[in-house]
PDB file of N, CA and C in Angstrom:
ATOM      1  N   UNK A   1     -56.447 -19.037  42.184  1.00  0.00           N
ATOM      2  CA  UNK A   1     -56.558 -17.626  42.481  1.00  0.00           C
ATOM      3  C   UNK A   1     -57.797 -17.414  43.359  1.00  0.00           C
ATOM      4  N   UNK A   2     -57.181 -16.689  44.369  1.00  0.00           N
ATOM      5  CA  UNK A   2     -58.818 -16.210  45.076  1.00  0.00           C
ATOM      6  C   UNK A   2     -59.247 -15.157  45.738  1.00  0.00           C
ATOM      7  N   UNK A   3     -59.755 -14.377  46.005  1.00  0.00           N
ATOM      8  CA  UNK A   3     -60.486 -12.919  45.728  1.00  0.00           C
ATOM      9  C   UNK A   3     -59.006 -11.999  46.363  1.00  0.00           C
ATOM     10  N   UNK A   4     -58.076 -12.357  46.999  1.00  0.00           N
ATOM     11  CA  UNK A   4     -57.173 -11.548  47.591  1.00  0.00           C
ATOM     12  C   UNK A   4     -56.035 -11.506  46.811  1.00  0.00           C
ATOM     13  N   UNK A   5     -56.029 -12.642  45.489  1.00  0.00           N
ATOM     14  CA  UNK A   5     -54.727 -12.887  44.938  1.00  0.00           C
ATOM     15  C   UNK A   5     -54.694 -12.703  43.519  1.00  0.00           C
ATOM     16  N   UNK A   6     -53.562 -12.709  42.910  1.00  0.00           N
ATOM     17  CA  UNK A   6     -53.215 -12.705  41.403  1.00  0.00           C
ATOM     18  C   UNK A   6     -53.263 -13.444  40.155  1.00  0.00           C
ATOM     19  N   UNK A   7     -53.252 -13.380  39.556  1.00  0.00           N
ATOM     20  CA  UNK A   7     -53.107 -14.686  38.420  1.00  0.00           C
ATOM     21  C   UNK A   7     -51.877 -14.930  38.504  1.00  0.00           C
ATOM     22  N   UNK A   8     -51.713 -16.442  37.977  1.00  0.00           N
ATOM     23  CA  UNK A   8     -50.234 -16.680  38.212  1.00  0.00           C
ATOM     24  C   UNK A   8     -49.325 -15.963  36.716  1.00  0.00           C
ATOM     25  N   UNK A   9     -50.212 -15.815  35.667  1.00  0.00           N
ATOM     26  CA  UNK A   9     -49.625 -14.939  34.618  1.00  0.00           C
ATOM     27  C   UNK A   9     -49.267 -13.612  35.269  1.00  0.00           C
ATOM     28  N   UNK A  10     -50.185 -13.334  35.417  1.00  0.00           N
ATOM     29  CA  UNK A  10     -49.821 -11.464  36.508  1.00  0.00           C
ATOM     30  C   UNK A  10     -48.934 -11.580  37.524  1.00  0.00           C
ATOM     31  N   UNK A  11     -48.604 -12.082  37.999  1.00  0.00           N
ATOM     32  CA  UNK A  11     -47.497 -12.723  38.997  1.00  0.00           C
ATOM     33  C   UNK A  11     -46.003 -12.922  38.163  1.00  0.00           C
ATOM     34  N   UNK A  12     -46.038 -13.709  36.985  1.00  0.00           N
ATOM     35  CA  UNK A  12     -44.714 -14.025  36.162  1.00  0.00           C
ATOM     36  C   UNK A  12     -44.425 -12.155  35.755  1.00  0.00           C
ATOM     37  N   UNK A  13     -45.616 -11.500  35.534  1.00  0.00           N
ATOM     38  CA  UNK A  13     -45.294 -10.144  35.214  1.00  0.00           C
ATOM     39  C   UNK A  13     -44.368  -9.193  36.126  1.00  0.00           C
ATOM     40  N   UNK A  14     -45.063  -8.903  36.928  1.00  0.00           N
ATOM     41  CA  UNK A  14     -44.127  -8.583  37.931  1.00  0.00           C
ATOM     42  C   UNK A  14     -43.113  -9.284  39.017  1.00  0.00           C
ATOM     43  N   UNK A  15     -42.643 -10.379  38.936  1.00  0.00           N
ATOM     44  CA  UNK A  15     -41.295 -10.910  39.210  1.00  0.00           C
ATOM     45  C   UNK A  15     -40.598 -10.257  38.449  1.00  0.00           C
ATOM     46  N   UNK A  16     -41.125 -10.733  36.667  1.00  0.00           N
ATOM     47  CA  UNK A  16     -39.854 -10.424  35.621  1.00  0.00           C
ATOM     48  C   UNK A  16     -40.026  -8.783  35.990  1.00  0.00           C
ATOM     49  N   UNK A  17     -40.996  -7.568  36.771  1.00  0.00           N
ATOM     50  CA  UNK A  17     -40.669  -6.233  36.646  1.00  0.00           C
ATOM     51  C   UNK A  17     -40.091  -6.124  37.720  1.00  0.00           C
ATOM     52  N   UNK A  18     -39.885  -7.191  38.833  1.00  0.00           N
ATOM     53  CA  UNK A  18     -38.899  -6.231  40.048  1.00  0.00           C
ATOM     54  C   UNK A  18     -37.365  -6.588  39.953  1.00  0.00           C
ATOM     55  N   UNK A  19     -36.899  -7.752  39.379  1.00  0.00           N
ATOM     56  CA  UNK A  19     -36.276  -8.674  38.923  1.00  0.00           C
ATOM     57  C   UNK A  19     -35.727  -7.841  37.528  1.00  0.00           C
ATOM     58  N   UNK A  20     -35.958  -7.012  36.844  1.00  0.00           N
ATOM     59  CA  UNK A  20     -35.297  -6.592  35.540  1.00  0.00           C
ATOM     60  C   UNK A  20     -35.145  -8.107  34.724  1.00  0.00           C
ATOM     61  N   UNK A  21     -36.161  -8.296  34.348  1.00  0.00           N
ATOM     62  CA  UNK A  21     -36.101  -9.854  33.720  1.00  0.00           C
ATOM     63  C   UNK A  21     -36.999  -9.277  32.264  1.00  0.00           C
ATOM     64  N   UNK A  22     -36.889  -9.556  31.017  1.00  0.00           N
ATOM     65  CA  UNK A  22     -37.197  -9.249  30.000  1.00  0.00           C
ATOM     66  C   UNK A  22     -38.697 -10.393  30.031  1.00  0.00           C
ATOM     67  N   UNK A  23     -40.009  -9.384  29.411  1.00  0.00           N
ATOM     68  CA  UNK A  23     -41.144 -10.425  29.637  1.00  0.00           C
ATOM     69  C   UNK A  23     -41.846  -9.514  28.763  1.00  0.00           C
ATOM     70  N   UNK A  24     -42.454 -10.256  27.707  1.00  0.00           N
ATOM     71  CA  UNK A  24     -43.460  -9.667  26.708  1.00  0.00           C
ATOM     72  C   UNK A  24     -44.933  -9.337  27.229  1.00  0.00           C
ATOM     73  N   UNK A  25     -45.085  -8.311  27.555  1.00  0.00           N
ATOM     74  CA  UNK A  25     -46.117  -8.099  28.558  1.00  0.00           C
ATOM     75  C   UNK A  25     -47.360  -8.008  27.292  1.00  0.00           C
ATOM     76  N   UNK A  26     -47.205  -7.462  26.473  1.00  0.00           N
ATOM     77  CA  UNK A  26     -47.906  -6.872  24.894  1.00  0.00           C
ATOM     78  C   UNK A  26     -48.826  -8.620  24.790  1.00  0.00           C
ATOM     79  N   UNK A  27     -47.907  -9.527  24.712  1.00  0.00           N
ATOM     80  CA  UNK A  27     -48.337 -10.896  24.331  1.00  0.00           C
ATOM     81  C   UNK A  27     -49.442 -11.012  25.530  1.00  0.00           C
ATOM     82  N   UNK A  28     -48.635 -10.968  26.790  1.00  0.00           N
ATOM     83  CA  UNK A  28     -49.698 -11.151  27.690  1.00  0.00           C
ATOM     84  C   UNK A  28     -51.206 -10.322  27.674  1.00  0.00           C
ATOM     85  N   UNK A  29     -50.988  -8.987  27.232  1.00  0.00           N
ATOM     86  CA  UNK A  29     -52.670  -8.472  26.785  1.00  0.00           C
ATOM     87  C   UNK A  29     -53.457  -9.043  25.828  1.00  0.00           C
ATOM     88  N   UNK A  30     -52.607  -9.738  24.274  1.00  0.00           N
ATOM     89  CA  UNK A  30     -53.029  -9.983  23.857  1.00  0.00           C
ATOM     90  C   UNK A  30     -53.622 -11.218  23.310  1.00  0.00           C
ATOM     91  N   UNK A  31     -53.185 -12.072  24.765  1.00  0.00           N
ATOM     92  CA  UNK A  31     -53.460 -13.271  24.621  1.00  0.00           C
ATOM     93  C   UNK A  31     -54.862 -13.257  25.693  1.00  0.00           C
ATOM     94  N   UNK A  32     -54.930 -12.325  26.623  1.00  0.00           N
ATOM     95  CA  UNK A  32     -56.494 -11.745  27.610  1.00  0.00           C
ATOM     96  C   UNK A  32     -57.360 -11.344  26.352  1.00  0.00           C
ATOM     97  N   UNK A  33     -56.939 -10.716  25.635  1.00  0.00           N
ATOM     98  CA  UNK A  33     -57.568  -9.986  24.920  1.00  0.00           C
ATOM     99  C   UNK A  33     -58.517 -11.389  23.916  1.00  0.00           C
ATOM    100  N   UNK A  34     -57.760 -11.829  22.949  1.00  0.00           N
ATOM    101  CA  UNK A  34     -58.340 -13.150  22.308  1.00  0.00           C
ATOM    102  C   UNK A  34     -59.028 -13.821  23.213  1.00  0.00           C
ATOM    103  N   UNK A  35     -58.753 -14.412  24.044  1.00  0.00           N
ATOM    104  CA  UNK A  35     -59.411 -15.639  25.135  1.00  0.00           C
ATOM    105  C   UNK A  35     -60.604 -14.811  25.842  1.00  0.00           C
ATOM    106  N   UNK A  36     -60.911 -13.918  25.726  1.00  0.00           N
ATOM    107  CA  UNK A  36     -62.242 -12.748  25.814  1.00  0.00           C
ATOM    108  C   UNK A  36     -62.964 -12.835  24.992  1.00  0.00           C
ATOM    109  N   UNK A  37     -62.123 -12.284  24.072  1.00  0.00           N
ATOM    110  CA  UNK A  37     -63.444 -12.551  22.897  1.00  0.00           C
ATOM    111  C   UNK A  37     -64.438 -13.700  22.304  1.00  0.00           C
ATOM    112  N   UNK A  38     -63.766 -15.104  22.628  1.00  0.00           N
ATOM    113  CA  UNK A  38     -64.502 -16.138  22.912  1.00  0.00           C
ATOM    114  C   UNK A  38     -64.733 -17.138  23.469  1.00  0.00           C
ATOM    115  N   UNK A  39     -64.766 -15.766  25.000  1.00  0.00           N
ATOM    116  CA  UNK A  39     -65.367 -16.686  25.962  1.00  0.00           C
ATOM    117  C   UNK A  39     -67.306 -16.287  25.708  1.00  0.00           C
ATOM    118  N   UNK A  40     -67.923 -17.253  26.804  1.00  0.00           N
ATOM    119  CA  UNK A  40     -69.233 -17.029  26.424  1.00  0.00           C
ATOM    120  C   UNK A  40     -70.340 -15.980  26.712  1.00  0.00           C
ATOM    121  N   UNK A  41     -69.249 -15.148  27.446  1.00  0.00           N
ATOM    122  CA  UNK A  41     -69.667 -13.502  27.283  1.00  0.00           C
ATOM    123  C   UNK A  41     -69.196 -12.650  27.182  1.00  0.00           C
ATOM    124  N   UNK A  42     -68.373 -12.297  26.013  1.00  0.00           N
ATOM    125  CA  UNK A  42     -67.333 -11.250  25.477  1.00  0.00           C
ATOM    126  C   UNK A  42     -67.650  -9.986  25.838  1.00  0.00           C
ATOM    127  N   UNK A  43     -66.814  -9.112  26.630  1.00  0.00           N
ATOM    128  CA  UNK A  43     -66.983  -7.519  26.898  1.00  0.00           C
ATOM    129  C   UNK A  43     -65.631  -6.765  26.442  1.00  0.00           C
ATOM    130  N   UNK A  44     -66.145  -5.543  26.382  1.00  0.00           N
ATOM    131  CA  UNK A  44     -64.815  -4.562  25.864  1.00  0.00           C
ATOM    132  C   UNK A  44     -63.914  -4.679  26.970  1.00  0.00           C
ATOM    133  N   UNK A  45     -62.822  -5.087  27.282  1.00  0.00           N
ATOM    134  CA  UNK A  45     -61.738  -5.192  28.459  1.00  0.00           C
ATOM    135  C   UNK A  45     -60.781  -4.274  28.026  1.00  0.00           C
ATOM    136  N   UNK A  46     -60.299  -3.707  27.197  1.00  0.00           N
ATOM    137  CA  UNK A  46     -59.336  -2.792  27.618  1.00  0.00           C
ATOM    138  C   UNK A  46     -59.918  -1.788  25.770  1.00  0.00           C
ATOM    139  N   UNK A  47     -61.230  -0.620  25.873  1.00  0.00           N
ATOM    140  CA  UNK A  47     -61.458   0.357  25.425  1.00  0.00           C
ATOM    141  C   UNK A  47     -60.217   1.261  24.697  1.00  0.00           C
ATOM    142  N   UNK A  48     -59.691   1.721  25.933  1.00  0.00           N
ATOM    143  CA  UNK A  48     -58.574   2.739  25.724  1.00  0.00           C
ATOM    144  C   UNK A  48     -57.633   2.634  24.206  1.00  0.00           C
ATOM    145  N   UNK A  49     -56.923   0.815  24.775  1.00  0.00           N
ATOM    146  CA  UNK A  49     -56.258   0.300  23.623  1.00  0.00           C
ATOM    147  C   UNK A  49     -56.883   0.219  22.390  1.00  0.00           C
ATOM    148  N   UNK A  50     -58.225  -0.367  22.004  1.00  0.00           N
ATOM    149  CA  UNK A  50     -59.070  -0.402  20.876  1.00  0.00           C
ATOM    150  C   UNK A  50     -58.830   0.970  20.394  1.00  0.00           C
ATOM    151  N   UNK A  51     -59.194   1.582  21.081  1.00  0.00           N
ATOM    152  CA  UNK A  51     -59.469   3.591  20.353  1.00  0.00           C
ATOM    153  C   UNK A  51     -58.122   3.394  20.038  1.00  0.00           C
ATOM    154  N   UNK A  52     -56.899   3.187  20.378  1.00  0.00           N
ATOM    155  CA  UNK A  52     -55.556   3.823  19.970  1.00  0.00           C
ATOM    156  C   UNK A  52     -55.483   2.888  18.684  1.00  0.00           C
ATOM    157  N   UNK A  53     -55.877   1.932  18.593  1.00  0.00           N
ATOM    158  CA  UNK A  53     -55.395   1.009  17.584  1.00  0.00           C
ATOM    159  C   UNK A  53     -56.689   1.534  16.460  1.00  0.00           C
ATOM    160  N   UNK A  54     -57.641   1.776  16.551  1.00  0.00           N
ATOM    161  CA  UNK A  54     -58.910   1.903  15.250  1.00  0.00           C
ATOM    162  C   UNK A  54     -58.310   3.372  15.051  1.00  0.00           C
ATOM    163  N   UNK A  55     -57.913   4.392  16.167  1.00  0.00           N
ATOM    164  CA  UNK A  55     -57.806   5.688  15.565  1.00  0.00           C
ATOM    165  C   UNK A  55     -56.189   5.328  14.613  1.00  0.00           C
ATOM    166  N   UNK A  56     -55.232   4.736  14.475  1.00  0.00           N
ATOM    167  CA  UNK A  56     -54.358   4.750  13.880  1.00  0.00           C
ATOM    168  C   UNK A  56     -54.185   4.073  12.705  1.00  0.00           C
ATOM    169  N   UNK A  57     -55.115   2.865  12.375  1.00  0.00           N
ATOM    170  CA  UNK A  57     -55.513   2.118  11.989  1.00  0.00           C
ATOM    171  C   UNK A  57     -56.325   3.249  10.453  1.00  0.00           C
ATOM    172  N   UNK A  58     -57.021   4.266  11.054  1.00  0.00           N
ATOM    173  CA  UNK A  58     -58.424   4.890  10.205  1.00  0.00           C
ATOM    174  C   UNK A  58     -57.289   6.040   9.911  1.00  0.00           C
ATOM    175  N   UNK A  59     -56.157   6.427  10.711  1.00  0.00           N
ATOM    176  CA  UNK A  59     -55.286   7.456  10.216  1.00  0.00           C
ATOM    177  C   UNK A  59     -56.370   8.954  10.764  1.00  0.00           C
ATOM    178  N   UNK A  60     -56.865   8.873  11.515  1.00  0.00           N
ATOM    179  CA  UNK A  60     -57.913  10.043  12.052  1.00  0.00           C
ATOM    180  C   UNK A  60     -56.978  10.958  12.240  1.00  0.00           C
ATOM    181  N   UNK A  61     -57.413  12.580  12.146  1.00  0.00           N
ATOM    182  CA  UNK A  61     -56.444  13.429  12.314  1.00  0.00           C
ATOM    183  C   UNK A  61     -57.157  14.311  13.414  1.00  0.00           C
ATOM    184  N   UNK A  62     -56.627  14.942  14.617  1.00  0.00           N
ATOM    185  CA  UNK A  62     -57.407  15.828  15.252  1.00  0.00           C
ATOM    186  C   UNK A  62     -58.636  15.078  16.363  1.00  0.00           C
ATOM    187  N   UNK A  63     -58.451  13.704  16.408  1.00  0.00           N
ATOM    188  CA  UNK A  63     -58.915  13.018  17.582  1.00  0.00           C
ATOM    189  C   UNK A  63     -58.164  13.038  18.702  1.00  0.00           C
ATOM    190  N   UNK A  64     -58.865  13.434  19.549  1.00  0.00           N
ATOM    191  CA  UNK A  64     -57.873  12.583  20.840  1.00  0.00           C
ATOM    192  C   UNK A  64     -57.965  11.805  21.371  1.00  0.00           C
ATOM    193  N   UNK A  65     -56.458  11.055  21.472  1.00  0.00           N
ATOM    194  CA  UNK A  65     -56.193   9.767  21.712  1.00  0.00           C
ATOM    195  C   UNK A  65     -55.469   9.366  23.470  1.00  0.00           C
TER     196      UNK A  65
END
């Protein structure tokens, strides 16, 4: 990969989306997601998702999500 191009995972993504090809995209975040967390400098990469999952998770009422 190099500064103009894709991952070749991000690439299998959208083939299988122009293509109507069935592809677990969920797995694919959450396999970025793990391999982040221990690498040797873990950062929040996708916020948004965390809040949706801790606010549903805690059952919060009257947050917005």
């Amino acid at each position: 990969m190099n500064f103009n191009g894709i991952s070749y995972k991000l690439m299998e993504f959208v083939h299988a989306l122009v293509h109507d090809v069935p592809y677990n995209f969920s797995h694919y975040l959450m396999r970025n997601f793990v391999s982040n967390l221990y690498s040797s400098r873990p950062f929040l990469v996708y916020p948004r998702f965390l809040m949706r999952v801790i606010t549903n998770q805690l059952d919060f009422e009257g947050v917005p999500v």
